[in-house]
Every structure is written in C-alpha cells, then in structure tokens.
N, C-alpha and C. Protein backbone atom coordinates (compact mmCIF):
# COMPACT_ATOMS: atom_id res chain seq x y z
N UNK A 1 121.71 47.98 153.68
CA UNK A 1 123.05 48.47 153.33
C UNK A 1 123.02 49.10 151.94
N UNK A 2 123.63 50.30 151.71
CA UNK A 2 123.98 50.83 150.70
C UNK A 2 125.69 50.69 150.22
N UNK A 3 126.04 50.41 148.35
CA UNK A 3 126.59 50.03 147.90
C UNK A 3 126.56 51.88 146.91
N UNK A 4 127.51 52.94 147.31
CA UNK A 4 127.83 53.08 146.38
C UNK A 4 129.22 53.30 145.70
N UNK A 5 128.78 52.98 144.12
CA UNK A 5 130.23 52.99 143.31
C UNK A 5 130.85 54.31 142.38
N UNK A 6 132.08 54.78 142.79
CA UNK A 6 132.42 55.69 141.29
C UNK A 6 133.67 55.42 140.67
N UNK A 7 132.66 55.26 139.17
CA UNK A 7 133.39 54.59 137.92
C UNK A 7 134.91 55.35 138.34
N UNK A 8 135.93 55.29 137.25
CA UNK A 8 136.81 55.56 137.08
C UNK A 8 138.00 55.04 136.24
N UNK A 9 139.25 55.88 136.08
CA UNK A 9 140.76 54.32 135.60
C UNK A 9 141.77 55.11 136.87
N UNK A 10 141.80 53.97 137.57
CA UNK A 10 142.93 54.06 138.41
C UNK A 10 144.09 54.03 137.91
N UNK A 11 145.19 55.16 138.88
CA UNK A 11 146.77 56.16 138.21
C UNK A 11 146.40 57.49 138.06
N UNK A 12 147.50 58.49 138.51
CA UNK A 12 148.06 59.39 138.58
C UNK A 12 147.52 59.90 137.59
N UNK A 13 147.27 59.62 135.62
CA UNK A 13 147.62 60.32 134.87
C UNK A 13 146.35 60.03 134.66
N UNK A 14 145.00 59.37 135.22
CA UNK A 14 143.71 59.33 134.90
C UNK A 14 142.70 60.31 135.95
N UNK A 15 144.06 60.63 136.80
CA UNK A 15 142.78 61.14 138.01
C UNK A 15 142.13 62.47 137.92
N UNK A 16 142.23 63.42 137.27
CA UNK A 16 141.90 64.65 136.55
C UNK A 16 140.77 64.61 135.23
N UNK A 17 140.64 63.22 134.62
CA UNK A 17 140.24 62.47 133.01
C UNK A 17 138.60 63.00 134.09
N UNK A 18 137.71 63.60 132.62
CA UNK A 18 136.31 63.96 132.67
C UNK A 18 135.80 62.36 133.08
N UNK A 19 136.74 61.23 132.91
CA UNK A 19 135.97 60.14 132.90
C UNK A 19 136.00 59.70 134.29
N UNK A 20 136.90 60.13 135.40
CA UNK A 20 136.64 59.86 136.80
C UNK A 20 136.07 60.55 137.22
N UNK A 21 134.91 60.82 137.14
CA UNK A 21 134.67 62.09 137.47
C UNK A 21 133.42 61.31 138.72
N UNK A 22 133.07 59.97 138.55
CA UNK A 22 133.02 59.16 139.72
C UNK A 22 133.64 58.84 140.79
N UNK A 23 134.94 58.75 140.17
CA UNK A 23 135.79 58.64 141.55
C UNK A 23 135.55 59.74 142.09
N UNK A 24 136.19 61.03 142.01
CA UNK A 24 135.82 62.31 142.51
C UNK A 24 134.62 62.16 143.49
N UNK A 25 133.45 61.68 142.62
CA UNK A 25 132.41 62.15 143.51
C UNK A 25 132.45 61.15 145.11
N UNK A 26 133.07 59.79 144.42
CA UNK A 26 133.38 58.79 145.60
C UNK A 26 133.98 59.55 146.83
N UNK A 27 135.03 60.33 146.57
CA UNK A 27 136.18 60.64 147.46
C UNK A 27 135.40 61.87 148.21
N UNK A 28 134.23 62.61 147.46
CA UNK A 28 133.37 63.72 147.78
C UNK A 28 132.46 63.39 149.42
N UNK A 29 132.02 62.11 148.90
CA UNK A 29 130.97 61.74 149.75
C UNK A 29 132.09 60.69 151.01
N UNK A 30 132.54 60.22 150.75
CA UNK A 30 133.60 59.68 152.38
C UNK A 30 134.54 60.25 152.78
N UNK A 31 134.95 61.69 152.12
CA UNK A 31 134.86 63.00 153.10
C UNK A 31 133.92 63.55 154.07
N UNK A 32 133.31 63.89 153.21
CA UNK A 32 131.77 64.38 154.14
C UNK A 32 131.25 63.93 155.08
N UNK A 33 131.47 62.49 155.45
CA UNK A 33 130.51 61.83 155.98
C UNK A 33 131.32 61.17 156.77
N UNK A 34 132.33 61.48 156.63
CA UNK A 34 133.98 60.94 157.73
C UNK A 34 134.28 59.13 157.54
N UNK A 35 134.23 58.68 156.36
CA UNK A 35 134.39 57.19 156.19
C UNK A 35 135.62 57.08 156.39
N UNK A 36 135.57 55.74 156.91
CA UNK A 36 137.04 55.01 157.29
C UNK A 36 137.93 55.41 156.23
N UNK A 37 139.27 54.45 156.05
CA UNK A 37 140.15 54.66 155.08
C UNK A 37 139.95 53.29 154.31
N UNK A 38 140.12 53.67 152.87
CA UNK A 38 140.67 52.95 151.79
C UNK A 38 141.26 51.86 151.91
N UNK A 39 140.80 50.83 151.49
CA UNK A 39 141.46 49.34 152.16
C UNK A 39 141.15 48.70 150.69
N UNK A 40 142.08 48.02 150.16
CA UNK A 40 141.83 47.15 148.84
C UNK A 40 140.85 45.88 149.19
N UNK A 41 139.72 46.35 148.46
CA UNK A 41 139.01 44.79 148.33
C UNK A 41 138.03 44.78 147.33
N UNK A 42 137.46 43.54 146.93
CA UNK A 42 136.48 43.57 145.52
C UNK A 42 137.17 44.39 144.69
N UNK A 43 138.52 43.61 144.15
CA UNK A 43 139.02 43.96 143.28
C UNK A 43 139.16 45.83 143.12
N UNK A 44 139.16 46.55 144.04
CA UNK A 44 138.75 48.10 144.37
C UNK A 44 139.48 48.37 145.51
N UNK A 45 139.31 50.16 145.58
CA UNK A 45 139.04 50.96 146.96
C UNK A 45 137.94 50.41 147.55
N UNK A 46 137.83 50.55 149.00
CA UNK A 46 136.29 50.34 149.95
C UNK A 46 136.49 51.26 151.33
N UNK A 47 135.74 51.72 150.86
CA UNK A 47 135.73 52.65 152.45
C UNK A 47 134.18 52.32 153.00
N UNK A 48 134.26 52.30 154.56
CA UNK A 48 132.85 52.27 155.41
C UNK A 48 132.58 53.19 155.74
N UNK A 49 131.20 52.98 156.33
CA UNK A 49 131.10 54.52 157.22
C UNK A 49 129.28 54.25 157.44
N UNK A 50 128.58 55.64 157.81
CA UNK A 50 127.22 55.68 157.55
C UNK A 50 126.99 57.00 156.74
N UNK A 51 125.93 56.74 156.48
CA UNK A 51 125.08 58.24 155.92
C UNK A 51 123.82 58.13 156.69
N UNK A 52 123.51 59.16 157.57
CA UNK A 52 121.89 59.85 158.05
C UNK A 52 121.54 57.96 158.89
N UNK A 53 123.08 57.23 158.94
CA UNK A 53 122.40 56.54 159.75
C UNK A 53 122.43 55.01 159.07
N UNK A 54 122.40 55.10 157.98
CA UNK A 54 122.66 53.51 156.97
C UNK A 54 123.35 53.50 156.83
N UNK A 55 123.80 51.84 156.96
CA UNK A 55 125.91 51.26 156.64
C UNK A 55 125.88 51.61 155.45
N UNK A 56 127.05 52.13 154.77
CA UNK A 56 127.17 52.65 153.44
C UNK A 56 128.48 52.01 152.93
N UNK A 57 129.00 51.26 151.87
CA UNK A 57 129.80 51.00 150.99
C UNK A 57 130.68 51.85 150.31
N UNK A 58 131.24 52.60 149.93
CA UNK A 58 132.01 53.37 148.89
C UNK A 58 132.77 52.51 148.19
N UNK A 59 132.53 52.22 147.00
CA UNK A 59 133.83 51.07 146.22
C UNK A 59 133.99 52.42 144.88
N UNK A 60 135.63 52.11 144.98
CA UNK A 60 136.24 52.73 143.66
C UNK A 60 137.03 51.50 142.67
N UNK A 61 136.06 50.46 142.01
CA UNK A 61 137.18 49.93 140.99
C UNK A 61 138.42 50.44 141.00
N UNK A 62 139.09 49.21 140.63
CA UNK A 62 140.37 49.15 140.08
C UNK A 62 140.87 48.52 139.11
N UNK A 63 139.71 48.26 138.40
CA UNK A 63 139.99 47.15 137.42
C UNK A 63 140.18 47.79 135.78
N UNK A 64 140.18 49.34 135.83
CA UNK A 64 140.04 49.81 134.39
C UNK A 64 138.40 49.78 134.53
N UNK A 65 137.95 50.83 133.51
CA UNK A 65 136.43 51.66 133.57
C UNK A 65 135.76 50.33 133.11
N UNK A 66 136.67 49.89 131.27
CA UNK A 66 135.86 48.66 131.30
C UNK A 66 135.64 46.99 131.73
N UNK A 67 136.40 47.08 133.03
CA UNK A 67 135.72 46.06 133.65
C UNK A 67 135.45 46.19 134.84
N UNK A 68 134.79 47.74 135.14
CA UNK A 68 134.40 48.11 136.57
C UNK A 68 132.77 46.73 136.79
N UNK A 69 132.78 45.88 136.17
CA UNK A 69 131.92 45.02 136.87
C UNK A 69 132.14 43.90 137.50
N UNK A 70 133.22 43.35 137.13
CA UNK A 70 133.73 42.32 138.42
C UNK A 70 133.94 43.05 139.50
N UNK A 71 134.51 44.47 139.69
CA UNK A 71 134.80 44.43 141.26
C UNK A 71 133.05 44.40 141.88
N UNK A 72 132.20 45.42 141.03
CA UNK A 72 130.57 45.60 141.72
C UNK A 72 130.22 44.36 141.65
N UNK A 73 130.03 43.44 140.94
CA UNK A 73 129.59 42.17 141.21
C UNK A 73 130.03 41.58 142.56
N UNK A 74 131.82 41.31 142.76
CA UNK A 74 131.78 40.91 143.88
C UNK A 74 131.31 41.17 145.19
N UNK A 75 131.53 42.59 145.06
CA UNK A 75 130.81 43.58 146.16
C UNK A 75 129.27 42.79 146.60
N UNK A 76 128.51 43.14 145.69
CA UNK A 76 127.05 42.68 145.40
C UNK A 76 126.73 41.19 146.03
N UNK A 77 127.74 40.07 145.49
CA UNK A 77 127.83 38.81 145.45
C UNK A 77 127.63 38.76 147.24
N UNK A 78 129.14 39.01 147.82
CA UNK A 78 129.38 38.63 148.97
C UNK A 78 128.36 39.43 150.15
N UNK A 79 128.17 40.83 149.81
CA UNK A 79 126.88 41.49 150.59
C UNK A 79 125.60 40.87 150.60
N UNK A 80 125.22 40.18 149.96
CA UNK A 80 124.00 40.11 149.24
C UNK A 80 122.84 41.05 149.15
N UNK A 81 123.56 41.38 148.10
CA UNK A 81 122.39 42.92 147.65
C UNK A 81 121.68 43.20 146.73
N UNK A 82 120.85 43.58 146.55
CA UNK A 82 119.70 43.96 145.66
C UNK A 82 120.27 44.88 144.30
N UNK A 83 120.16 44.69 143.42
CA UNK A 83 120.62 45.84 142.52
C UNK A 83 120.40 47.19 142.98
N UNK A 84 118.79 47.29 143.92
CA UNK A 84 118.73 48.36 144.10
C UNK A 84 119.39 49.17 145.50
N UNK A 85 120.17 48.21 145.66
CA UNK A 85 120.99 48.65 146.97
C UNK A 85 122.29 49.43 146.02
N UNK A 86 122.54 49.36 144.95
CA UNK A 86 123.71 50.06 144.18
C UNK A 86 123.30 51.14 143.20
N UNK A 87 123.96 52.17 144.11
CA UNK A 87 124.38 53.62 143.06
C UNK A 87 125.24 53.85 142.69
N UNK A 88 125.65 53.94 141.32
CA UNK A 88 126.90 53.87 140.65
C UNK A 88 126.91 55.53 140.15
N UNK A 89 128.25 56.05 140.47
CA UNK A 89 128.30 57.46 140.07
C UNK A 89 129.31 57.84 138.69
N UNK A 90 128.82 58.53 137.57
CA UNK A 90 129.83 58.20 136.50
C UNK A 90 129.50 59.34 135.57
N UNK A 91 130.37 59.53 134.78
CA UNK A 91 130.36 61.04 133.93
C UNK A 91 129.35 60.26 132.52
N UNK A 92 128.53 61.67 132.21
CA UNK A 92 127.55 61.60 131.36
C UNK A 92 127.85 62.41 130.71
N UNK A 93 128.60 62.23 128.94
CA UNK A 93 128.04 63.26 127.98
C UNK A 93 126.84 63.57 127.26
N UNK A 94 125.73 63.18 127.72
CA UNK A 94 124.34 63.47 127.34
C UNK A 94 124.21 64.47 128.07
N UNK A 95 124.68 65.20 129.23
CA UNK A 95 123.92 65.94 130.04
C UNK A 95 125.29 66.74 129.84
N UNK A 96 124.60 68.49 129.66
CA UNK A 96 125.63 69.38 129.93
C UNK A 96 126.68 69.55 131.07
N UNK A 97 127.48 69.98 131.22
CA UNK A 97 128.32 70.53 132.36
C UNK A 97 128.13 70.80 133.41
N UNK A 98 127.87 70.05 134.33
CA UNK A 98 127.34 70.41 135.61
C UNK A 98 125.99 69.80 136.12
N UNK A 99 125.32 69.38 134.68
CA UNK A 99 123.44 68.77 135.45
C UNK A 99 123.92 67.53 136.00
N UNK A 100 122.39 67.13 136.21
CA UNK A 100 122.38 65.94 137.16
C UNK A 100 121.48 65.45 137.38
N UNK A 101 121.80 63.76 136.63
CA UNK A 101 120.16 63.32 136.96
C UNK A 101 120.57 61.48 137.18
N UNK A 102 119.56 61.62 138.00
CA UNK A 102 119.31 59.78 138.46
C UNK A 102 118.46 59.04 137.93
N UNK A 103 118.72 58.10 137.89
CA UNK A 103 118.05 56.99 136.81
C UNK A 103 117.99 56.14 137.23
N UNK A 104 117.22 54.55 136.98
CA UNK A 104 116.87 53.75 137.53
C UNK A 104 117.15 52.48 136.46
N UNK A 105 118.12 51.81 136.39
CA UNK A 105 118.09 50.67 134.97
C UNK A 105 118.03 51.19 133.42
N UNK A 106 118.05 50.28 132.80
CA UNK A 106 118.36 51.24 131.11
C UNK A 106 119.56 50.60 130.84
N UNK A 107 119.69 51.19 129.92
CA UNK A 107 120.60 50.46 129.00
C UNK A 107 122.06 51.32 129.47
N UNK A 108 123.40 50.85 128.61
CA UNK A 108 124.74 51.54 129.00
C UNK A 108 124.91 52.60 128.08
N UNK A 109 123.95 53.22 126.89
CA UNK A 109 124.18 54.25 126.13
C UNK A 109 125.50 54.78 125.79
N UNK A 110 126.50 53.73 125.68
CA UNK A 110 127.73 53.50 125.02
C UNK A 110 128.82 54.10 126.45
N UNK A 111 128.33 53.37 127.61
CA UNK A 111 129.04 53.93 128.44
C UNK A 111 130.14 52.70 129.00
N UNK A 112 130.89 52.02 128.58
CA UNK A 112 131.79 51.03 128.93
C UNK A 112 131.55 50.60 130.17
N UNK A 113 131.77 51.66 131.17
CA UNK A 113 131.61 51.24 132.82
C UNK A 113 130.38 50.68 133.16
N UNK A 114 129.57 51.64 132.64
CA UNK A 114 128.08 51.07 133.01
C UNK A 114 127.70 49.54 131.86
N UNK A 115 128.46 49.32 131.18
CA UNK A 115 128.53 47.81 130.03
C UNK A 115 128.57 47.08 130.93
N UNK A 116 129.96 47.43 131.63
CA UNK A 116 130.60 46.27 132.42
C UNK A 116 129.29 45.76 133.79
N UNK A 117 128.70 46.42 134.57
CA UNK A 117 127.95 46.41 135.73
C UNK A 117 127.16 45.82 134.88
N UNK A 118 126.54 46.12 134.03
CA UNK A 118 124.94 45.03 132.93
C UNK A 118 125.32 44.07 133.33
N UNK A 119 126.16 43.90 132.60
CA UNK A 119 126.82 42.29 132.58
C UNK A 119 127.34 41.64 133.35
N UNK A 120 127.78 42.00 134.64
CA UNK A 120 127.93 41.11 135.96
C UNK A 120 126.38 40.49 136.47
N UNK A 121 126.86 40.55 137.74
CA UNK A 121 125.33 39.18 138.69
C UNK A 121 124.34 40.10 138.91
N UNK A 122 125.28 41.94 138.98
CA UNK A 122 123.99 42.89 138.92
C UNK A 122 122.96 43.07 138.38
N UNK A 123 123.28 43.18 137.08
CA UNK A 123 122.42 43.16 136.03
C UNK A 123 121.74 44.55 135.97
N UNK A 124 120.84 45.13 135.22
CA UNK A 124 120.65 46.45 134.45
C UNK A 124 120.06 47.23 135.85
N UNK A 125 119.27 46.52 136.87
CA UNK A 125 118.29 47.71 137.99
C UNK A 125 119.25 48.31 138.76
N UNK A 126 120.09 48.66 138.78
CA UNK A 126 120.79 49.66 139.63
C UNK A 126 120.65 50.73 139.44
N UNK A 127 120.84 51.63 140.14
CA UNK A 127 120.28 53.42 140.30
C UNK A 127 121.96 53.95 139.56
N UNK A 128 121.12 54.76 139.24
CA UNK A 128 122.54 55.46 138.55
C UNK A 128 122.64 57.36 138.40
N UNK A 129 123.87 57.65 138.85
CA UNK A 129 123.56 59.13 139.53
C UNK A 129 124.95 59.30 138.24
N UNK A 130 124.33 60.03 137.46
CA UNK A 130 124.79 60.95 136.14
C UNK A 130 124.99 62.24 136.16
N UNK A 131 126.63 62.23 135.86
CA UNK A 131 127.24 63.56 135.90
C UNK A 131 127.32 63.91 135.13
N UNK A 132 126.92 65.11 134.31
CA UNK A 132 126.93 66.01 133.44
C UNK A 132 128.21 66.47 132.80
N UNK A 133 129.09 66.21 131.77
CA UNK A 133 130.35 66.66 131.75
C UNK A 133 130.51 66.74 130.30
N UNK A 134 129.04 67.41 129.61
CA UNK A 134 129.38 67.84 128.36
C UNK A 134 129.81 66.86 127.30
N UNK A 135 129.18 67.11 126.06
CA UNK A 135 129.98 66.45 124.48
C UNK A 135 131.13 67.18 123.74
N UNK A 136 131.58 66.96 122.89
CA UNK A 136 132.99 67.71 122.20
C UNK A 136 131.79 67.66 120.93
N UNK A 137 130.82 67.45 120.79
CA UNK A 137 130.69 67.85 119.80
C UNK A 137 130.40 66.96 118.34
N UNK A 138 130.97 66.16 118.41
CA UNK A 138 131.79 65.42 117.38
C UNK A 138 132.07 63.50 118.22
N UNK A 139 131.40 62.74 117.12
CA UNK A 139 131.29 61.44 117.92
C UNK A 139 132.99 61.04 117.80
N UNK A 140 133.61 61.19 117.22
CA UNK A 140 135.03 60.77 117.04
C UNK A 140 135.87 61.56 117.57
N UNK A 141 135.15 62.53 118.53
CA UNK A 141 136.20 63.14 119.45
C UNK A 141 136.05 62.37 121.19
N UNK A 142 135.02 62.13 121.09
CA UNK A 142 134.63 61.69 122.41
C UNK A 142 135.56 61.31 123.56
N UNK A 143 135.88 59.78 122.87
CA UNK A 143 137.32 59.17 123.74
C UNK A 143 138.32 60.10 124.06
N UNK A 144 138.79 61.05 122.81
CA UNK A 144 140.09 61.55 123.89
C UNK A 144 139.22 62.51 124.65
N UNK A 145 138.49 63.23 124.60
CA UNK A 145 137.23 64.29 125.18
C UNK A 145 137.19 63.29 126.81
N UNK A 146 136.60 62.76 127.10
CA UNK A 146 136.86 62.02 128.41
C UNK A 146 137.78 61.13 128.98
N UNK A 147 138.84 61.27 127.88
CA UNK A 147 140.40 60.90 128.83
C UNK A 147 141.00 61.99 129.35
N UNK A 148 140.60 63.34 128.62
CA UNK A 148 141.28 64.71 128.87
C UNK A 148 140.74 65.15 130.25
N UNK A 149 141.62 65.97 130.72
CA UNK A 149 141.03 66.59 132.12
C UNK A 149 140.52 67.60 132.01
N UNK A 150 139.84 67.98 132.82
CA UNK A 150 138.31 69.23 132.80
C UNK A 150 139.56 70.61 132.98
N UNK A 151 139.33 71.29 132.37
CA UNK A 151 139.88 72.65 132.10
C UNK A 151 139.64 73.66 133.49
N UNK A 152 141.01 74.48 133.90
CA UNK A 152 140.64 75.10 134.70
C UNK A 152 139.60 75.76 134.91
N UNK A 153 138.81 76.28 133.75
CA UNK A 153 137.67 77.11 133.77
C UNK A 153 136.49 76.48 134.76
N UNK A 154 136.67 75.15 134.41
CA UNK A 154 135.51 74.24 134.96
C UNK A 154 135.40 73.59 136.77
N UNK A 155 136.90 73.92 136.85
CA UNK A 155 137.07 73.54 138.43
C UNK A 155 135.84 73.93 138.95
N UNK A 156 135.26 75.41 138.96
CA UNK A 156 134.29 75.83 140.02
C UNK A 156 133.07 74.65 140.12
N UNK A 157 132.48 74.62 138.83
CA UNK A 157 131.72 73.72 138.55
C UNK A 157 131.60 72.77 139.31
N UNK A 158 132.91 71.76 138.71
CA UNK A 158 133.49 70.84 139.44
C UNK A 158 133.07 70.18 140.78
N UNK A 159 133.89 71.42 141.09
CA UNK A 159 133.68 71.21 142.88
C UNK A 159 132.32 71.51 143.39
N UNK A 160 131.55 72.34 142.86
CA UNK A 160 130.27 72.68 143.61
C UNK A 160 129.10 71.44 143.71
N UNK A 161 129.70 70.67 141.72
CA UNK A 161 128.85 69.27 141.98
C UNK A 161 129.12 68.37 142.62
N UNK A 162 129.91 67.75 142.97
CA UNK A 162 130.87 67.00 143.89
C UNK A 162 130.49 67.71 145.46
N UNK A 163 130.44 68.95 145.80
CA UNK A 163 129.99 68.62 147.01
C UNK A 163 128.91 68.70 147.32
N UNK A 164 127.98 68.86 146.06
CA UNK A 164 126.13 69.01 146.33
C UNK A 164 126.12 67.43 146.74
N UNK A 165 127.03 66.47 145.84
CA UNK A 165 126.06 64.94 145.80
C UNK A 165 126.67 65.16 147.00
N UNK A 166 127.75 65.51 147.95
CA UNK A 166 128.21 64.89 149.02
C UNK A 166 127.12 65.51 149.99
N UNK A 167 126.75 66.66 150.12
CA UNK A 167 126.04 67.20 150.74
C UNK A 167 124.33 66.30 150.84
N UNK A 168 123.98 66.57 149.58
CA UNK A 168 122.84 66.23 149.69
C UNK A 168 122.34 64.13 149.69
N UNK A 169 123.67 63.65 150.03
CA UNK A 169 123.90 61.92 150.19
C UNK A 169 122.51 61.59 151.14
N UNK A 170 122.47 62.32 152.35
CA UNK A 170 121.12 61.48 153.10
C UNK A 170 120.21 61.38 152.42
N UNK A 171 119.53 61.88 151.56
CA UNK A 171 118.33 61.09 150.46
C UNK A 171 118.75 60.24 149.63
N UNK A 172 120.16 60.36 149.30
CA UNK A 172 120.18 58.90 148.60
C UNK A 172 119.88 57.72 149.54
N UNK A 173 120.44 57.98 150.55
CA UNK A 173 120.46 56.85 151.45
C UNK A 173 119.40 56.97 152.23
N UNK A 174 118.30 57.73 152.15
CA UNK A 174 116.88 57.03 152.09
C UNK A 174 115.91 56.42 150.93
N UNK A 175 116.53 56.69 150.13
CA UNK A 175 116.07 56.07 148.14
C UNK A 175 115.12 57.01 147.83
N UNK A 176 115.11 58.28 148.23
CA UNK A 176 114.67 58.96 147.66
C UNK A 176 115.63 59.89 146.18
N UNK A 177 115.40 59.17 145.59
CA UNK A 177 116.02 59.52 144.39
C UNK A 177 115.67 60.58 143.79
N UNK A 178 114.59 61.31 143.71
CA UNK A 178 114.01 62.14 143.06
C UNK A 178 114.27 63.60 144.03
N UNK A 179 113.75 63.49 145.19
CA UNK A 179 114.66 64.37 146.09
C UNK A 179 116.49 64.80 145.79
N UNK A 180 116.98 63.72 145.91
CA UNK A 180 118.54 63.54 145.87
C UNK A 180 118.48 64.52 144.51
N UNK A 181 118.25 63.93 143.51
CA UNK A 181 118.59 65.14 142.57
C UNK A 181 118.41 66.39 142.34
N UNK A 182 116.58 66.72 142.89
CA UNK A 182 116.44 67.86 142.99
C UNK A 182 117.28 68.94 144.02
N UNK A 183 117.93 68.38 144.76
CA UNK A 183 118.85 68.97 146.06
C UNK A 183 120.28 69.45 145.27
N UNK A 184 120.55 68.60 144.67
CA UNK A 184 121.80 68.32 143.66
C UNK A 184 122.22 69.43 143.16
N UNK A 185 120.96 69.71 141.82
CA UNK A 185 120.76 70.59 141.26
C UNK A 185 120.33 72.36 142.12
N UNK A 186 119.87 72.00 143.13
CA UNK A 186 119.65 73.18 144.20
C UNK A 186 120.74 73.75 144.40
N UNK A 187 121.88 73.01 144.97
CA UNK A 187 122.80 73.38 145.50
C UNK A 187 123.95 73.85 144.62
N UNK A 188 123.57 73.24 143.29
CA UNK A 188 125.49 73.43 142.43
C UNK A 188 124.43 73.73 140.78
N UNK A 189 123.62 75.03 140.67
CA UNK A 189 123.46 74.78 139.12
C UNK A 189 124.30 74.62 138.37
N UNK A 190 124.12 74.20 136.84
CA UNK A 190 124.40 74.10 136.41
C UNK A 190 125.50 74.98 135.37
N UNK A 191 126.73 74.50 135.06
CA UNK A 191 127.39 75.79 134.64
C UNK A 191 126.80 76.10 133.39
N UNK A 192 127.37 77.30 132.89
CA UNK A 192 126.92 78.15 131.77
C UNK A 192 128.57 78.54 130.89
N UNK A 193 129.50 77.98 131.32
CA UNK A 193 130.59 78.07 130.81
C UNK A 193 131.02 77.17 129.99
N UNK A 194 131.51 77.37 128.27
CA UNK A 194 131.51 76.74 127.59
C UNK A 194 132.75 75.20 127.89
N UNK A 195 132.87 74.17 128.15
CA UNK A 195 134.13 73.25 128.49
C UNK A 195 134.82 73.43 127.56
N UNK A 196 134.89 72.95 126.18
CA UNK A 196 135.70 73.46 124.87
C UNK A 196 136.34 74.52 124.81
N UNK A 197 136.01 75.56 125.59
CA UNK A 197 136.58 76.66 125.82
C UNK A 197 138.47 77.11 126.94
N UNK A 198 139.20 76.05 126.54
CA UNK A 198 140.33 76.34 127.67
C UNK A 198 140.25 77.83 128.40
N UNK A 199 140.97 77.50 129.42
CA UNK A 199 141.57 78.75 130.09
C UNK A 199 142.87 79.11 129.53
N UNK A 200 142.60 80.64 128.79
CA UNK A 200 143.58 80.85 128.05
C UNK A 200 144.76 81.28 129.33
N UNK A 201 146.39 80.49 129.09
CA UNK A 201 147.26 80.74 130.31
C UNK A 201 148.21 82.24 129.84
C-alpha cells in the first residue's frame, strides 16, 4: 500500500497560499486516477483508489501545516506502514519555480510540515516529492512569501506541474523514484518566469 500526503492549511483563504501547493498536487493525482471521495479521517481528507494497480492512500491534513504529523502518523500507525510506503508532497523554496525533485529522508530544512512528520512514529525515511515554488529573496520575507498565493503569471506553471506528478504517479507507485522525477520534469519544465514579478492588472 501506498500512503501519499499533501502538506497544506486547510480554509478558503489558504487554498491558493504557495504553501498548499501539496494539497493541489493531492487533488491533481485523485483526479487522474478517479479516487473515491473525500471522507474525514486521520485527523484529514482520505481518498482511495489505485495507481497502475497499487491501493493508494491520498491524505490531506487538517490539522494546520504545523502539525501535519499526527494526522500521517495515524495514517501510518493504523495501516502499518513502512516510512517508505509515504510520499509526502510539499512546496520547496530551495528549488526554483516549477523544478522537481524527490528525496529520500533528511532533515526538515526549516520546513514546519515536514518538522511535524520527523517527529511522529514516522520518523525522517519517508520519500519526499518537492515542489519548486521559488524564494522572495530575503529570509524575513519568506512566511508571508508562502502564505501569499502564486500570481497569475504562474498559473501555467502551476498547472503543468500538478498534472506531470498526476500524470507521471505510476512510477511513484512502483518506487521508482528517480524515474518519477525525471518524467516530472519531462513533462512540465521548469518555468523561466520571474514569481516576484505580479501580473500587472
């Protein structure tokens, strides 16, 4: 069984924030792949379904970004699953606008959501599929920088990454990780459009 998660803060006025940009990809991939509906559990969204054939999980916390690890823990707990049965999907300002890269354990590199998952029953080996969504630049801009929503300019982007991971999901869900990204990146390069840059209205 596959477990995957995208970070997020559940409400209306977070769902646009560079920082769901997990959820997004959540809602990307149980489109695609025709998953059931949304049912509250593990403290979260959960949708079922398969990918290429494996039972697949979709959990969207609900607990706020920083304590998206009680709901994955419970998840984890009651499945009984391997860390490496969990891919957690979540916005990365280390990586420009649009890249994309997977990782395997490591540290939370000041990422709250990914704090919270350390520190549950998971613990650090979980796979982790990193969305690219640019720096402001400036360490004391950051926070409002990923509460803010991605600028019209960036929609295209957006969407093209969101439906590469959805597209290219059957290698995740064979653990080919290294595939999965290279597909990723195949399908949705990377933008070349500055984010800081609004769409002037």
């Amino acid at each position: 069984m596959l477990l995957l998660v995208g970070l997020g803060n559940p409400g209306a006025k977070y769902a646009n924030n560079r920082h769901n940009i997990g959820f997004m990809a959540a809602d990307a991939i149980a489109r695609a792949h025709g998953f059931g509906p949304w049912k509250k559990k593990f403290q979260g969204e959960l949708a079922e379904g398969h990918i290429d054939g494996v039972r697949t999980l979709i959990l969207k916390p609900q607990t706020y970004m920083n304590e998206s690890g009680r709901a994955v823990g419970e998840a984890v707990n009651f499945h009984k699953l391997s860390a490496h049965d969990v891919v957690v999907f979540y916005d990365e300002i280390d990586l420009a606008p649009g890249r994309f890269r997977m990782k395997t354990g490591g540290g939370a590199a000041g990422h709250n959501g990914i704090r919270s998952i350390i520190a549950s029953p998971v613990g650090e080996g979980f796979r982790r599929a990193r969305l690219g969504v640019g720096h402001p630049g400036q360490k004391e801009l950051v926070h409002h920088y990923v509460l803010s929503d991605f600028y019209k300019i960036e929609e295209e982007w957006v969407k093209a990454l969101l439906d590469a991971c959805a597209k290219a999901a059957p290698m995740l869900a064979k653990g080919d990780d290294e595939k999965y990204q290279g597909e990723v990146m195949r399908l949705a390069p990377a933008a070349k459009a500055d984010p800081r840059k609004p769409l002037e209205e």
